[in-house]
Protein backbone atom coordinates (compact mmCIF):
# COMPACT_ATOMS: atom_id res chain seq x y z
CA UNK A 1 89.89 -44.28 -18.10
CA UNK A 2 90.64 -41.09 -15.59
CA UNK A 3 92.30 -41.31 -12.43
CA UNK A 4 92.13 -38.21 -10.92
CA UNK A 5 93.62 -36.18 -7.96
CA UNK A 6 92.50 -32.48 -6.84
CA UNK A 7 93.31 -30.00 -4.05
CA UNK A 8 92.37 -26.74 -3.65
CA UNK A 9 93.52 -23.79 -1.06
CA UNK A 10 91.56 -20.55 -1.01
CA UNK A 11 91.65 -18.19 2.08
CA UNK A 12 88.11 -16.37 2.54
CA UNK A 13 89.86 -13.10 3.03
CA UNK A 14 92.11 -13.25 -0.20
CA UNK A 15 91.73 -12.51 -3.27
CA UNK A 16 94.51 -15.14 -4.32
CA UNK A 17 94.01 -19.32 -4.91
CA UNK A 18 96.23 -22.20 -5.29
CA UNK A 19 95.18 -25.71 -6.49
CA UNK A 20 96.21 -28.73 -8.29
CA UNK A 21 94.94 -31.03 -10.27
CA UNK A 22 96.61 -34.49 -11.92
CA UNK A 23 95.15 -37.16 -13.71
CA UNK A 24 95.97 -40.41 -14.89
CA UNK A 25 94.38 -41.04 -18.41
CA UNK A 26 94.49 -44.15 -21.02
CA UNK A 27 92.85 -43.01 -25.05
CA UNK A 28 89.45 -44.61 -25.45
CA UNK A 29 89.45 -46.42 -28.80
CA UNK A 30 87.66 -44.84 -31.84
CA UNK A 31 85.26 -47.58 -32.10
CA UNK A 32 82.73 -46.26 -29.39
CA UNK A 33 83.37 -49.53 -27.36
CA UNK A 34 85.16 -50.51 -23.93
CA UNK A 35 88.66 -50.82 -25.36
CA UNK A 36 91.87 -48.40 -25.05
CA UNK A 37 94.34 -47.39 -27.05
CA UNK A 38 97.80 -47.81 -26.15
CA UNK A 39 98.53 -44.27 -25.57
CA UNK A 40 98.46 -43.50 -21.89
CA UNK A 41 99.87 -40.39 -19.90
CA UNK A 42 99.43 -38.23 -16.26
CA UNK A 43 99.20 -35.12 -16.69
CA UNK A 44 98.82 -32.06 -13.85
CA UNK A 45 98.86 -28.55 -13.44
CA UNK A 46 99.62 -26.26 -10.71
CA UNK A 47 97.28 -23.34 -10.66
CA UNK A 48 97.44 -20.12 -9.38
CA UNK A 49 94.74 -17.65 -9.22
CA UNK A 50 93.84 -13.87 -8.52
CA UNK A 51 90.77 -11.92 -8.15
CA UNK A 52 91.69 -8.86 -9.80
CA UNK A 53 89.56 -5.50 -9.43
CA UNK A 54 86.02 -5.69 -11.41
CA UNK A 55 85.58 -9.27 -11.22
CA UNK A 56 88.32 -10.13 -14.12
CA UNK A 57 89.77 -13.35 -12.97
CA UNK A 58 93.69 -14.23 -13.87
CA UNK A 59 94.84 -17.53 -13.61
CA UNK A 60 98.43 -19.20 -14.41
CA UNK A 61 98.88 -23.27 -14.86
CA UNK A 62 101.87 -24.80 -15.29
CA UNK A 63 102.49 -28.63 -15.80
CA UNK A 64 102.28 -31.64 -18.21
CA UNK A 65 99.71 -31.58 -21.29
CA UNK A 66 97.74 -34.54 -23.01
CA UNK A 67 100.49 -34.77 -25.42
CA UNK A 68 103.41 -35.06 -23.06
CA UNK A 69 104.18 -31.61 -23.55
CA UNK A 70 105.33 -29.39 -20.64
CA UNK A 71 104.15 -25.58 -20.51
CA UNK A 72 101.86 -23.25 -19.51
CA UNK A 73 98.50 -21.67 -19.27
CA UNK A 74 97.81 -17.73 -19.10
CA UNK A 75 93.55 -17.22 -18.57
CA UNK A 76 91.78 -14.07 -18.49
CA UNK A 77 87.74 -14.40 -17.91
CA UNK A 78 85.25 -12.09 -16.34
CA UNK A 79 82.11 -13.16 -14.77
CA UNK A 80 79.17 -11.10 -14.85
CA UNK A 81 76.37 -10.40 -12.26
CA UNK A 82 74.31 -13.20 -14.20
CA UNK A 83 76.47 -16.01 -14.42
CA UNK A 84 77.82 -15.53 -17.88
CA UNK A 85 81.61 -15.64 -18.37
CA UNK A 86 83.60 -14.70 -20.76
CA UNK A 87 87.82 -15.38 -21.34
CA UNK A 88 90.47 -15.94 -23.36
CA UNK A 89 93.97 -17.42 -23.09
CA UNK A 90 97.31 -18.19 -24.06
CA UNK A 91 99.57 -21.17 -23.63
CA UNK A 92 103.22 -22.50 -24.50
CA UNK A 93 104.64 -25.52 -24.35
CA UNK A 94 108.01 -26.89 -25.14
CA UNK A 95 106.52 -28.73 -28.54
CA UNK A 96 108.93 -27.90 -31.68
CA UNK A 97 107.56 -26.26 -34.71
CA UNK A 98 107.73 -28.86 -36.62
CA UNK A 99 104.89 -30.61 -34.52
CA UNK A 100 102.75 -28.49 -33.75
CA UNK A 101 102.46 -26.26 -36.51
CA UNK A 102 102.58 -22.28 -35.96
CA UNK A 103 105.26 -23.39 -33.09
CA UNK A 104 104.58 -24.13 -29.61
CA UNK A 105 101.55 -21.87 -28.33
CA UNK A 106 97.93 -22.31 -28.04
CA UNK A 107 95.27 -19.58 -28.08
CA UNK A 108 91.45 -18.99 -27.91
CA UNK A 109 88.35 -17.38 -26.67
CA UNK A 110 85.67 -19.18 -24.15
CA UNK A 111 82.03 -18.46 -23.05
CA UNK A 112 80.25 -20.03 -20.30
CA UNK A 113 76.45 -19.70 -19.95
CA UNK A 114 74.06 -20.20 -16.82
CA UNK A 115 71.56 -22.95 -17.44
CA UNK A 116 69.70 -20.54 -15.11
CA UNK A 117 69.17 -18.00 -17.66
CA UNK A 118 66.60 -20.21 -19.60
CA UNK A 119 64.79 -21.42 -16.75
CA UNK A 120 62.31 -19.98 -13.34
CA UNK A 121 64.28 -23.32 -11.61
CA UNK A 122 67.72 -23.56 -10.34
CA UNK A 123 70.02 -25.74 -12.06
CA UNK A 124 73.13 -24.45 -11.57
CA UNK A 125 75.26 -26.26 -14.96
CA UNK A 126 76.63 -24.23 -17.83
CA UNK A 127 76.89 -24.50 -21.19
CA UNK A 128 80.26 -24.16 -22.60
CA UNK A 129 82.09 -23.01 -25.87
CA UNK A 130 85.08 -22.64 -26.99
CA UNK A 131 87.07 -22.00 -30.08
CA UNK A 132 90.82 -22.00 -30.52
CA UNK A 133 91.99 -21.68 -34.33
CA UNK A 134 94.66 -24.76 -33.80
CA UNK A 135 93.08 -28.22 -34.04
CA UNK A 136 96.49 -30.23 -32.56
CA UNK A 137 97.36 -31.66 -29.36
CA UNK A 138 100.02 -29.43 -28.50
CA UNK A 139 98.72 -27.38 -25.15
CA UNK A 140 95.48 -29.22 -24.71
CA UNK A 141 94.58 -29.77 -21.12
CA UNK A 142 91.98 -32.45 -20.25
CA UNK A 143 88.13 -30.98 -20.66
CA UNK A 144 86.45 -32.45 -17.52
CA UNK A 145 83.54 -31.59 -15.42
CA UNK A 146 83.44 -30.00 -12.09
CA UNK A 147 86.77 -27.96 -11.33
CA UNK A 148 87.53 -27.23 -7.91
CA UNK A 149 87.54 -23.28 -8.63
CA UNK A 150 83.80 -23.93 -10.34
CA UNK A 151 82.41 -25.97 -7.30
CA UNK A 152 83.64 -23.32 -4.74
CA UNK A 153 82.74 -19.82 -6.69
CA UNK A 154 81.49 -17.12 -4.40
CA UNK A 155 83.07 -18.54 -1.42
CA UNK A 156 85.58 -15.88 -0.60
CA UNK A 157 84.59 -12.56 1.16
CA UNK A 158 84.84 -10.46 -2.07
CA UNK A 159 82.90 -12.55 -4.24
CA UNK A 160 80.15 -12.65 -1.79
CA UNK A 161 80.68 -8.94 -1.78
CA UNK A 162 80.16 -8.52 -5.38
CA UNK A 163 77.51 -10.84 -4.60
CA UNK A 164 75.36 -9.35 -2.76
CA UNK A 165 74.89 -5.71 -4.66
């Protein structure tokens, strides 16, 4: 179960955004029917992005993990002319050692490819991997569908710049 709240703020002559997201969440059990877990948590990040020169996007979160672990979230991607991205980040949280195994940071590599490349049709999803070499729940954010920054892409004057050549 997800209870979620967004908000995004991103002026169209700025290369700079701002948005949060929080979520309420309960764990599903394992048994692939309607019943939860007792585990339950909110978690939300404050984002903050920037545009930086030849389409490489930076982005910062900070805020409250699945695990009940506070930290952050350093992202580096690049987006090319045909919808493919590319990124990698870093995070820390304030999980001991002892937890989380090689202490209390996350790291990994993304790609994100345009259902458009495959097809004459528009369908405007993605397919997404990702690999990060830890398999614990210190750091991990909640994988869901439709971010604000996603929905709104080439909205701002410089992406429709870039756009446009």
């Amino acid at each position: 179960m997800v209870l979620e709240a967004k908000s995004y703020i991103r002026p169209f002559n700025s290369n700079f955004n701002i948005s949060f997201e929080g979520f309420y969440v309960k764990q599903r059990g394992y048994d692939q029917t309607f019943k939860f877990r007792k585990y339950k948590t909110t978690t939300a990040h404050l984002n903050l992005g920037y545009l930086l020169p030849m389409g490489i996007e930076s982005n910062i979160s900070y805020g409250r993990y699945l695990a009940k672990d506070d930290g952050f979230t350093f992202d580096l991607s690049r987006r090319t002319k045909s919808g493919f991205k590319a990124g990698i980040y870093f995070t820390r949280t304030n999980v001991s050692a002892e937890l989380f195994g090689e202490g209390s940071f996350d790291k990994g590599f993304y790609f994100q490819i345009p259902m458009d490349l495959f097809s004459k049709d528009y369908k405007g999803g993605y397919s997404n991997f990702k690999l990060s070499p830890l398999t614990r729940d210190g750091g991990a954010k909640l994988e869901f569908d439709k971010d604000l920054r996603g929905l709104i892409y080439n909205s701002s004057l410089n992406e429709l710049r870039q756009g446009w050549r």
